[in-house]
Protein backbone atom coordinates (compact mmCIF):
# COMPACT_ATOMS: atom_id res chain seq x y z
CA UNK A 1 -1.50 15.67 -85.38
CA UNK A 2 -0.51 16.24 -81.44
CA UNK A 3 0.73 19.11 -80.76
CA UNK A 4 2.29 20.66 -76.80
CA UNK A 5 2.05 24.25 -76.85
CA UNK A 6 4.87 25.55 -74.99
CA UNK A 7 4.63 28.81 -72.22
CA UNK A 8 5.37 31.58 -75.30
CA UNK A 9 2.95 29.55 -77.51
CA UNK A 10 -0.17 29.54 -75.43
CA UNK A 11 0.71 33.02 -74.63
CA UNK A 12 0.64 34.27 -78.10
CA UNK A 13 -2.07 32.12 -78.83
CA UNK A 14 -4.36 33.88 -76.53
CA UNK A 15 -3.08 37.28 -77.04
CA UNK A 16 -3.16 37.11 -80.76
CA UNK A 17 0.45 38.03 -80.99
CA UNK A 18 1.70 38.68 -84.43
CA UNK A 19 5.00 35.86 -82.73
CA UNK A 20 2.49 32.56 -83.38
CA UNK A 21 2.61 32.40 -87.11
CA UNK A 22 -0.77 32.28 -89.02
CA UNK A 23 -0.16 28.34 -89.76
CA UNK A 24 0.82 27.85 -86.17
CA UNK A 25 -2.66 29.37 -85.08
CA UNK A 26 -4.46 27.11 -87.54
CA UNK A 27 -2.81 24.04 -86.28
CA UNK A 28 -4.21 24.95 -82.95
CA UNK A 29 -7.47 25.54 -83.93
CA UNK A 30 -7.78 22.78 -86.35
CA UNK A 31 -10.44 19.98 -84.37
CA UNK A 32 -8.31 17.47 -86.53
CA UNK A 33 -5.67 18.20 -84.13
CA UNK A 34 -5.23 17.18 -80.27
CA UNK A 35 -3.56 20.17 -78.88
CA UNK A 36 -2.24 19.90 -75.45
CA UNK A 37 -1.17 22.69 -72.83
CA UNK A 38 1.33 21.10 -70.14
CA UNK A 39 -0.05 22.50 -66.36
CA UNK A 40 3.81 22.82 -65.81
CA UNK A 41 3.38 25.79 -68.37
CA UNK A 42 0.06 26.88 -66.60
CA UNK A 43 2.58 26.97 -63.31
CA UNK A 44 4.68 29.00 -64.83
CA UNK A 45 2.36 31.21 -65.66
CA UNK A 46 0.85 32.16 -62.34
CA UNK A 47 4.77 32.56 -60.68
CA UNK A 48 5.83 35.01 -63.52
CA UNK A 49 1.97 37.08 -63.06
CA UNK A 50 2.52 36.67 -59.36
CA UNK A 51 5.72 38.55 -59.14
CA UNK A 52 4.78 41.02 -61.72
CA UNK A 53 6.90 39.99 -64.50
CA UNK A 54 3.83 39.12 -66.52
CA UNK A 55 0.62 41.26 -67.83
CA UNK A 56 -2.18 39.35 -68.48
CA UNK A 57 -6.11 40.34 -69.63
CA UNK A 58 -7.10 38.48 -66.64
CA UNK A 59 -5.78 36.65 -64.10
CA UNK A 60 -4.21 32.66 -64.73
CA UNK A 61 -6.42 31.21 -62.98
CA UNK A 62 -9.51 32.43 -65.03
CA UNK A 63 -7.60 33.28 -68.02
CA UNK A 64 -5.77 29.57 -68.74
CA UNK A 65 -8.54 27.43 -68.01
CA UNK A 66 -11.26 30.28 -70.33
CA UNK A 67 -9.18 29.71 -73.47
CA UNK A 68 -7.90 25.95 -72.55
CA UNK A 69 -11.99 25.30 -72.90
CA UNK A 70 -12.77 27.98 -76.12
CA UNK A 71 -10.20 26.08 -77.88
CA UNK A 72 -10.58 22.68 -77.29
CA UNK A 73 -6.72 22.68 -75.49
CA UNK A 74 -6.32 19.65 -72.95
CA UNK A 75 -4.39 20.06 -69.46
CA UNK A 76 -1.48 17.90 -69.86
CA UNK A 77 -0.68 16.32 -66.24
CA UNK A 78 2.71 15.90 -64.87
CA UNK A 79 3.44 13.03 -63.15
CA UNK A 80 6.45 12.58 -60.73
CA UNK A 81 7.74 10.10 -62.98
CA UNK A 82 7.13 12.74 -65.47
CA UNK A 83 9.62 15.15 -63.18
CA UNK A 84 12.20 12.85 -62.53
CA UNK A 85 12.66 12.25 -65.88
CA UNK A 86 12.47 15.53 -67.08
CA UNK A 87 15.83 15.86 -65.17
CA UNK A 88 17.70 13.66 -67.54
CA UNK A 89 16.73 16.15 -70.44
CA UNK A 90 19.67 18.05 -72.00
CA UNK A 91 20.55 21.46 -70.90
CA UNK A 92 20.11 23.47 -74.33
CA UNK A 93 18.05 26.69 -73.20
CA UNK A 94 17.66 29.03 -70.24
CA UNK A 95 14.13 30.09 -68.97
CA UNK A 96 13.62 33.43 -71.00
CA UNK A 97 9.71 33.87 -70.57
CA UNK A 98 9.75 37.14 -70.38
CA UNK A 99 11.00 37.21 -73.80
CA UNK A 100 7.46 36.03 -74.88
C-alpha cells in the first residue's frame, strides 16, 4: 500500500500522539508499505517552528529528515507542474496546523 502522510500525520507520528490511531501507526511502520512524506509538508513545518507557532523536540531540519530515515519515510518532491496543478484542487479545508 502507498500511503502520503499529511503535516498532522507525520507530526503525531513522531510525537507518539495518542491523534494517529494504533492501525494508522502500523501502516506506517509496516516495510510492506511505501510511505511517503511530501517536502511541501516538511516546508510547512519549518514556517510554523520559525514563527513560534510550533514546539518541536528538535529543530525541522534535524528532526524531519532523523525520523524520515528511522522509518523508512521517502521525501516526496514537488515539482512546478506539481504546483500549478495543485491550484486546480478544490477548496474544501483551511490550513489549521496548529490544530495538530
Amino acid at each position: 500500500m502507498k500511503l502520503l502522510l499529511d503535516t498532522c500525520a507525520f507530526l503525531w507520528f513522531q510525537s507518539a500522539a495518542p491523534e494517529l490511531s494504533p492501525s494508522a501507526r502500523l501502516a506506517i511502520l509496516d516495510p510492506e508499505n511505501d510511505v511517503y512524506f511530501s517536502v511541501v509538508s516538511a516546508w510547512e513545518i519549518g514556517r510554523k517552528y520559525a514563527n513560534g507557532s510550533l514546539s518541536l523536540d528538535a529543530a525541522p531540519e534535524v528532526l524531519i529528515p532523523r525520523i524520515r530515515e528511522e522509518s523508512g519515510i521517502v521525501s516526496l518532491l514537488l515539482t512546478d507542474a506539481d504546483a500549478l496543478m495543485a491550484e486546480k484542487l478544490p477548496r474544501f479545508h483551511k490550513d489549521r496546523l496548529t490544530g495538530c
